[in-house]
N, C-alpha and C. Protein backbone atom coordinates (compact mmCIF):
# COMPACT_ATOMS: atom_id res chain seq x y z
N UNK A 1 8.46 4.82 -26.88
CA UNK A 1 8.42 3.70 -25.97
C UNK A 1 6.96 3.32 -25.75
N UNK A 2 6.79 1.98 -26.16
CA UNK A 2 5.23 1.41 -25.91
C UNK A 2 5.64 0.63 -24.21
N UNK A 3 4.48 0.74 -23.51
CA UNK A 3 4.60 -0.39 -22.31
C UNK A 3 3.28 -0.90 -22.12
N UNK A 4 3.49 -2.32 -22.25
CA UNK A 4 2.54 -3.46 -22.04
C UNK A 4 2.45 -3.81 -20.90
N UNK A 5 1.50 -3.83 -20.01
CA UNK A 5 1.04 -4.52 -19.09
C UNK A 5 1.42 -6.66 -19.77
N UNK A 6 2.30 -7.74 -19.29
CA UNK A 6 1.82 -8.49 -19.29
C UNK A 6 1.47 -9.69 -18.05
N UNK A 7 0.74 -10.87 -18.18
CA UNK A 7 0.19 -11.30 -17.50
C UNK A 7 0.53 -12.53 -16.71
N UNK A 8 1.10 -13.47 -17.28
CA UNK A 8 2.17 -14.49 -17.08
C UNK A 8 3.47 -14.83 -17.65
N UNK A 9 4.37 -14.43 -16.82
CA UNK A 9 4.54 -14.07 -15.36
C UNK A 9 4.21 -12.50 -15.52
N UNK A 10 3.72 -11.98 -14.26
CA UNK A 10 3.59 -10.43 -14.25
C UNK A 10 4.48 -9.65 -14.25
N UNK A 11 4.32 -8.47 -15.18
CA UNK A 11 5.38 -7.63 -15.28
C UNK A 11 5.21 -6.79 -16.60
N UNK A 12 5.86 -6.40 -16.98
CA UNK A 12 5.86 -5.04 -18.61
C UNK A 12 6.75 -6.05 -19.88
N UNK A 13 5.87 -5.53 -20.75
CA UNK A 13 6.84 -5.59 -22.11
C UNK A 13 7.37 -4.07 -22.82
N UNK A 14 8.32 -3.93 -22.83
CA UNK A 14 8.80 -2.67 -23.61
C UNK A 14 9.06 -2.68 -24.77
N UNK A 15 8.20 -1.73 -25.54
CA UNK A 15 9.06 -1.99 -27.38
C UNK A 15 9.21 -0.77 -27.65
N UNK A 16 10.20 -0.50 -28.43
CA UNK A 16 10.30 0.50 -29.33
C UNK A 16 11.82 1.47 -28.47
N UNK A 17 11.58 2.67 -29.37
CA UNK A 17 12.99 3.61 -28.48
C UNK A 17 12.71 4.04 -27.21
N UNK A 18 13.48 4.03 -26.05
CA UNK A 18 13.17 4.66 -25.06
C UNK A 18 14.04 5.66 -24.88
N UNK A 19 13.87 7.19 -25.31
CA UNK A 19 14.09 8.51 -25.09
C UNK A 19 14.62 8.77 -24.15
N UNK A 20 15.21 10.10 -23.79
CA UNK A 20 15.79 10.63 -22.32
C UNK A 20 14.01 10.91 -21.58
N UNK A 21 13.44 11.79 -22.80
CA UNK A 21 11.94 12.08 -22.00
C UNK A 21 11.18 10.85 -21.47
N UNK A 22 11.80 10.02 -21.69
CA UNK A 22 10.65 8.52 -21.14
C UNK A 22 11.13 8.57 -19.83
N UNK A 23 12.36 8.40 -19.34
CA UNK A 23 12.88 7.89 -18.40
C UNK A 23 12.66 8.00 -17.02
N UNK A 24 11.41 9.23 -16.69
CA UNK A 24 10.67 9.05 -15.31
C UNK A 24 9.56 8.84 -15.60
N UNK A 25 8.69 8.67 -16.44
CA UNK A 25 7.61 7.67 -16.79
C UNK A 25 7.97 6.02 -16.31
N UNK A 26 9.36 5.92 -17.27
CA UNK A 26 9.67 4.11 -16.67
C UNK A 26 9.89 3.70 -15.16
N UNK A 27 10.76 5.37 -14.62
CA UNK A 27 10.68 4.68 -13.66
C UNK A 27 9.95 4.96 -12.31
N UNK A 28 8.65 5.79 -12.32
CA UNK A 28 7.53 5.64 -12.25
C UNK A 28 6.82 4.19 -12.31
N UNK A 29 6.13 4.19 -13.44
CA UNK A 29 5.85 2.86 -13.34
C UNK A 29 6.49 1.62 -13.17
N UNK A 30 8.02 1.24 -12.90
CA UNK A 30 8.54 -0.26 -11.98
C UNK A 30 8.06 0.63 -10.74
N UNK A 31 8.25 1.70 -10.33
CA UNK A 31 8.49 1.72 -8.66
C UNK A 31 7.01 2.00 -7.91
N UNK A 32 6.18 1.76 -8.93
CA UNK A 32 4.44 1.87 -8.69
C UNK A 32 4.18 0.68 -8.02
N UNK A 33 4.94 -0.53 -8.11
CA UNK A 33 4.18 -1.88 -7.36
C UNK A 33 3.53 -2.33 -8.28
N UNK A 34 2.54 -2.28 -9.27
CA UNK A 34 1.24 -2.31 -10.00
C UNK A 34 1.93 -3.78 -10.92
N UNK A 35 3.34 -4.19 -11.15
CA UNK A 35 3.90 -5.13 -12.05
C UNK A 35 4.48 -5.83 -11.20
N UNK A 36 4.56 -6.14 -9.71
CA UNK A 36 5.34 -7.14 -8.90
C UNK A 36 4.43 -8.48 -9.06
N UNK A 37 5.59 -9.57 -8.92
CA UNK A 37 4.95 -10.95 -8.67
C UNK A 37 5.29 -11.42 -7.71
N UNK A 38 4.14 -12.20 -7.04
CA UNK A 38 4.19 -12.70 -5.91
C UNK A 38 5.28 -12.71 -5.18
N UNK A 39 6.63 -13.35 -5.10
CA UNK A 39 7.51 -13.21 -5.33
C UNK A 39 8.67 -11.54 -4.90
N UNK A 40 8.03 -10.31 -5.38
CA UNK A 40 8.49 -9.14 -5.17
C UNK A 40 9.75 -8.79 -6.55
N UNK A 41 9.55 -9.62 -7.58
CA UNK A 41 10.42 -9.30 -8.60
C UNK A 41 9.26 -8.08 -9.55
N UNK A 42 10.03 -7.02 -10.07
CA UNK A 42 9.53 -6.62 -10.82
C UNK A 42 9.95 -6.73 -12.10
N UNK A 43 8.93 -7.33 -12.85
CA UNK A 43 9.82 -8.22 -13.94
C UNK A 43 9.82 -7.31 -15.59
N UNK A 44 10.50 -6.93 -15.88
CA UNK A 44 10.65 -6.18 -17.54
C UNK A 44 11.37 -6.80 -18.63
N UNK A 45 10.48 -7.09 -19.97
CA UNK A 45 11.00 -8.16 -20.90
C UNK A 45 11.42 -7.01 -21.96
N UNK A 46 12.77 -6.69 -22.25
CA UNK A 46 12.81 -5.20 -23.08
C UNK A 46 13.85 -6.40 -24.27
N UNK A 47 13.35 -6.98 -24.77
CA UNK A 47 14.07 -7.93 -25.69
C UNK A 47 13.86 -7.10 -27.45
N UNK A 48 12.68 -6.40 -26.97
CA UNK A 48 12.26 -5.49 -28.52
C UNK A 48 12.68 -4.45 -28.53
N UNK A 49 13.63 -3.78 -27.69
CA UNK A 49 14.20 -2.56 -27.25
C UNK A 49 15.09 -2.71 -28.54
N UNK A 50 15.41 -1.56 -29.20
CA UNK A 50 16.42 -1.60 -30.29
C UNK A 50 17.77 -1.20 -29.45
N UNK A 51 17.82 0.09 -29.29
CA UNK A 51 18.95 0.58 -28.53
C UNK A 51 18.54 0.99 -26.98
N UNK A 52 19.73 0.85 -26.17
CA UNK A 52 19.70 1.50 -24.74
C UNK A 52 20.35 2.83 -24.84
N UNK A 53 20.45 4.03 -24.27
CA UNK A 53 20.97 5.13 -24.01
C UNK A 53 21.26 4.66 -22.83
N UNK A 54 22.71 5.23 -22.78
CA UNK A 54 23.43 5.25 -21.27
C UNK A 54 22.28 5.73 -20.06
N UNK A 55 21.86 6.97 -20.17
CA UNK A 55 20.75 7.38 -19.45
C UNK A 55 19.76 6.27 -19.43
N UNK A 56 19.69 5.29 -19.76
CA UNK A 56 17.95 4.50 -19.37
C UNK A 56 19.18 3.53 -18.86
N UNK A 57 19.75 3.37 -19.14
CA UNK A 57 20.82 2.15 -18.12
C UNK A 57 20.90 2.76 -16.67
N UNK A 58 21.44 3.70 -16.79
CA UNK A 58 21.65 4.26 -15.05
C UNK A 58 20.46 4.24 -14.44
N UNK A 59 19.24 4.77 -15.60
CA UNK A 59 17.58 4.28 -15.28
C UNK A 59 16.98 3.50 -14.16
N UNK A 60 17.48 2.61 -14.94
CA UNK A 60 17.40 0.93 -14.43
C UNK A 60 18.00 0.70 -13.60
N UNK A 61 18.92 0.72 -13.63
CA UNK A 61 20.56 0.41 -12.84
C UNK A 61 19.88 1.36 -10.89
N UNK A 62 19.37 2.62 -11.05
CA UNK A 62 19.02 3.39 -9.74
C UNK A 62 17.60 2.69 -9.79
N UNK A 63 16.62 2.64 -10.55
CA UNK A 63 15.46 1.69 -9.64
C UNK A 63 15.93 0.60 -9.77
N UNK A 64 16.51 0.13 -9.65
CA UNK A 64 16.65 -1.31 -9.27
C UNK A 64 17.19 -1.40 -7.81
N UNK A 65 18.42 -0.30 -7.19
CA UNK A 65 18.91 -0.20 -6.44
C UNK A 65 17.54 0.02 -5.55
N UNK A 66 16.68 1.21 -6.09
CA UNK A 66 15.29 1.54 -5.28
C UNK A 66 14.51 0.47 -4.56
N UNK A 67 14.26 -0.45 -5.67
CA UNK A 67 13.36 -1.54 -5.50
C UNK A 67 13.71 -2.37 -4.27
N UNK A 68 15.27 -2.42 -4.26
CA UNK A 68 16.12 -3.47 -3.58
C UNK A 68 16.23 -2.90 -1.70
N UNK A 69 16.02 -1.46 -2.02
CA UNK A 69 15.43 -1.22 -0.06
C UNK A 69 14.20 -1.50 -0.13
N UNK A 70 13.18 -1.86 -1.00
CA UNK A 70 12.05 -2.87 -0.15
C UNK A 70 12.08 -4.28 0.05
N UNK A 71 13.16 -4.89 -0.61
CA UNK A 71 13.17 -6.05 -0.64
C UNK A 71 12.78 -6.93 -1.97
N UNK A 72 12.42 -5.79 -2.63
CA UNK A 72 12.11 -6.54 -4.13
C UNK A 72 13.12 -6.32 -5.53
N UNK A 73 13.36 -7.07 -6.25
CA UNK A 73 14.15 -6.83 -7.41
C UNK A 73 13.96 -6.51 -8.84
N UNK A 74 14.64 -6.25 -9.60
CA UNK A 74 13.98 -5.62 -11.06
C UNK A 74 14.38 -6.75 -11.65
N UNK A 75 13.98 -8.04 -12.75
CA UNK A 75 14.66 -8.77 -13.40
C UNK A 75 14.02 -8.05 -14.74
N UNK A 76 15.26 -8.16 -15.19
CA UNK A 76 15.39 -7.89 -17.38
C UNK A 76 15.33 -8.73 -17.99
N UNK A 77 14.33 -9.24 -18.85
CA UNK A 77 14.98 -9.97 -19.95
C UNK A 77 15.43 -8.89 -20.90
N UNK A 78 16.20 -9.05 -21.26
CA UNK A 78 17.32 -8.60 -22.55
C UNK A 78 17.98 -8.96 -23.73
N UNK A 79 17.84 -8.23 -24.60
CA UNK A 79 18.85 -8.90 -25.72
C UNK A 79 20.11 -8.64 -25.67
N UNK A 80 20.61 -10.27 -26.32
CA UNK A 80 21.94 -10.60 -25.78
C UNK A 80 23.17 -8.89 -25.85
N UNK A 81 22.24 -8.22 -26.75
CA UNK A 81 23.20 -6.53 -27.00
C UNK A 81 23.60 -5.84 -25.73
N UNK A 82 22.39 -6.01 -25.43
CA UNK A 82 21.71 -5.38 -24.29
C UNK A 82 22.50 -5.59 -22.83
N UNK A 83 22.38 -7.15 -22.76
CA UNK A 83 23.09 -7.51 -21.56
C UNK A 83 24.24 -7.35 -21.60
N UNK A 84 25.31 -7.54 -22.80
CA UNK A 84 26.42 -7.65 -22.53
C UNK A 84 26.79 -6.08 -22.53
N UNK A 85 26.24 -4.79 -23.27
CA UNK A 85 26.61 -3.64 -22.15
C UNK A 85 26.22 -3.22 -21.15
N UNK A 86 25.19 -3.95 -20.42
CA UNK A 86 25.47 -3.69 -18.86
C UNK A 86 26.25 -4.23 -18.30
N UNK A 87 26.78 -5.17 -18.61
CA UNK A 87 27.73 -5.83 -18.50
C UNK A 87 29.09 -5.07 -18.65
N UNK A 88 29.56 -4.32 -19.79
CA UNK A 88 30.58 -3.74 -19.86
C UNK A 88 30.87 -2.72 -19.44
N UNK A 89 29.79 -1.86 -19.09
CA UNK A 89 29.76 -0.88 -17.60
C UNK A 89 30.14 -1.10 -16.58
N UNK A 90 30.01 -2.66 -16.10
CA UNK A 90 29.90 -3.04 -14.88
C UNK A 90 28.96 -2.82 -14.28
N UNK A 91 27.84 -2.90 -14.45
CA UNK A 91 26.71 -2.89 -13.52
C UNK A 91 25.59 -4.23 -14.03
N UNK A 92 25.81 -5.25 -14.35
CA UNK A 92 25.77 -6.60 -13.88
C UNK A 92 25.21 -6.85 -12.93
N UNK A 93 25.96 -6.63 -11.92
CA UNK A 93 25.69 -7.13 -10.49
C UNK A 93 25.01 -6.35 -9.13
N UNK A 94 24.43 -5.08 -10.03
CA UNK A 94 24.17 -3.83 -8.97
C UNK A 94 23.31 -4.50 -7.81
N UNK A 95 23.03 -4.19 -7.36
CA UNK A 95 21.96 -4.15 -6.54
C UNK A 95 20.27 -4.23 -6.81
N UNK A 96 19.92 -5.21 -6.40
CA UNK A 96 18.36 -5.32 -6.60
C UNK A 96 18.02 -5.66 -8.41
N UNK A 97 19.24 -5.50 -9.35
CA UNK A 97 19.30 -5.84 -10.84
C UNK A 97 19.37 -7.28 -10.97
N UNK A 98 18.61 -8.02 -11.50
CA UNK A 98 18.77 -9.26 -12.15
C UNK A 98 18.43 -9.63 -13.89
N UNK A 99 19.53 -10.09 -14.45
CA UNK A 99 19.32 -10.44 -16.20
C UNK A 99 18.90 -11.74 -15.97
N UNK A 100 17.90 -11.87 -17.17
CA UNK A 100 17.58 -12.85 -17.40
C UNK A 100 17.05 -13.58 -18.92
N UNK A 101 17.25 -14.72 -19.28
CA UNK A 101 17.00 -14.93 -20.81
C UNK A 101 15.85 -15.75 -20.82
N UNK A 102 14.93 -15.11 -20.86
CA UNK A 102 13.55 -16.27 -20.72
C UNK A 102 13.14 -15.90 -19.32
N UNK A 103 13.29 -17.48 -19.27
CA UNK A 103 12.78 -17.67 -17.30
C UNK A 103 14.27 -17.51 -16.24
N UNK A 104 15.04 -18.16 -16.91
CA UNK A 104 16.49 -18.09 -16.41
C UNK A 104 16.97 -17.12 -15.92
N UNK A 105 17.21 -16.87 -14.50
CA UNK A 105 18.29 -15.37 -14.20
C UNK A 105 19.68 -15.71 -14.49
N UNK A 106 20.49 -14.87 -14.26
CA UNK A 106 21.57 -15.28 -15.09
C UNK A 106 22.44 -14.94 -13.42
């Protein structure tokens, strides 16, 4: 797992595999503050992500819930793979989680 700092809009780019061993590194850094925009979204573009492991979904899926008792949210961009199994989990709609394709939340 590579993570990019990017700059407009603020937030991370993720490429590559993300491991079981990554998964308090990632979520470490969303719940650092250091990638919020103005706004309070913490924004992650994981569109170069090849595969998700169930484990980096629940990942996401619990900081996002995290983020969402301060008042701020996690938005994903995702590939279309991507979204539609969080989607088939049912966790879509968790808490403090927002998909998005581009700029668009969904």
């Amino acid at each position: 797992m590579v993570i990019t700092p990017q700059g407009d809009p603020p937030g991370l780019v993720l490429t590559g595999n993300i491991d079981a061993a990554d998964l308090e590194a990632l979520r470490s850094t969303l719940l650092g503050g250091g990638v919020d925009s103005p706004c309070g979204q913490v924004r992650v573009d994981m569109r170069q992500v090849p595969f998700l492991l169930l484990a980096t979904v629940r990942t996401l899926v619990r900081t996002a819930g995290e983020l969402a008792e301060d008042g701020r949210s996690l938005v994903l961009n995702l590939a279309p793979h991507h979204e539609w199994a969080i989607g088939a989990v049912g966790w879509a709609n968790a808490p403090g989680l927002v998909m998005a394709n581009g700029e668009e939340p969904r």
